[in-house]
Protein backbone atom coordinates (compact mmCIF):
# COMPACT_ATOMS: atom_id res chain seq x y z
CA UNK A 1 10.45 5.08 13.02
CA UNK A 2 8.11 6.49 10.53
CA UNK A 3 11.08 5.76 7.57
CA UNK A 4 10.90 2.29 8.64
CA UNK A 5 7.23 2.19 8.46
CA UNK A 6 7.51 4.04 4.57
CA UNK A 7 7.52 1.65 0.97
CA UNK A 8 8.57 3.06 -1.43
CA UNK A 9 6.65 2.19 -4.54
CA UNK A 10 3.43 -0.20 -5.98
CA UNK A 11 6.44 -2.60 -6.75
CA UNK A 12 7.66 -2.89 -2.62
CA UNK A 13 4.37 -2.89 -1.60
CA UNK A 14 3.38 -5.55 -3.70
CA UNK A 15 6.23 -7.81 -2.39
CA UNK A 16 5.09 -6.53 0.97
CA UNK A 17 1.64 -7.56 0.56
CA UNK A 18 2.03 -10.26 -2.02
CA UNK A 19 -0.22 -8.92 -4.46
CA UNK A 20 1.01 -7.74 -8.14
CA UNK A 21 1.90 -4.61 -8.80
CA UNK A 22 -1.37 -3.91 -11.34
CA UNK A 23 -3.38 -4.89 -7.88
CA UNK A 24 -1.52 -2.52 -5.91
CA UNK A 25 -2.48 -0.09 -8.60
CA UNK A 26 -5.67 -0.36 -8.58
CA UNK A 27 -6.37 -0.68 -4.87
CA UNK A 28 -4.37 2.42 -4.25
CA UNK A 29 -6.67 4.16 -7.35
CA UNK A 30 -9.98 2.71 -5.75
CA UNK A 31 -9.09 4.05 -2.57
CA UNK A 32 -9.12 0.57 -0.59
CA UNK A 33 -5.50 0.97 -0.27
CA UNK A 34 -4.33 4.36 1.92
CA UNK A 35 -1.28 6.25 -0.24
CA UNK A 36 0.68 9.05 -0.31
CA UNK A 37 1.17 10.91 -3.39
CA UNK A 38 4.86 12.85 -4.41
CA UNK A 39 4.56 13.56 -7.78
CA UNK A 40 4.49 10.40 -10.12
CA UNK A 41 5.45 8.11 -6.74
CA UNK A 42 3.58 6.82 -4.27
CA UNK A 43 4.11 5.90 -1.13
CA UNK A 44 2.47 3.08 1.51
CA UNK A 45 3.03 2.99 5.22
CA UNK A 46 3.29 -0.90 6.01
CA UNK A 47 1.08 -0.22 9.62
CA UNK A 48 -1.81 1.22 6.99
CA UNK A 49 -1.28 -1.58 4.46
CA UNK A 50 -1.39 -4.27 7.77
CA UNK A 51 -4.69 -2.61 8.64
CA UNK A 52 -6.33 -1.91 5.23
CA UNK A 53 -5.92 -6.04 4.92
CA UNK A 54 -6.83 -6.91 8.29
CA UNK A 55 -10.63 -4.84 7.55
CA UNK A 56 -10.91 -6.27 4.56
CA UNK A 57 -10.25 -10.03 5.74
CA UNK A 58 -13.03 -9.39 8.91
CA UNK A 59 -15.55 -8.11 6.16
């Protein structure tokens, strides 16, 4: 379950989210987007993504 919940990379989560990849970027360096850091790659968890928008949308 938690593999299925993983992305890979700004470039999948910004076709999961439909932002660009520089937005991704920078949410993920502001800290308004939850990430896990390996290294050089990151890594989103859609459910986390899902939420981070759903808080920002009711704010």
């Amino acid at each position: 379950m938690l593999q299925q919940d993983l992305i890979a990379g700004a470039k999948m989560a910004a076709e999961y989210t439909g932002l660009t990849e520089r937005q991704i970027y920078h949410m993920a360096e502001d800290g308004r987007l939850p990430v896990i850091r390996k290294g050089k790659r990151l890594f989103f968890r859609k459910s986390e993504l899902e939420a981070a928008f759903r808080s920002e949308v009711a704010a």
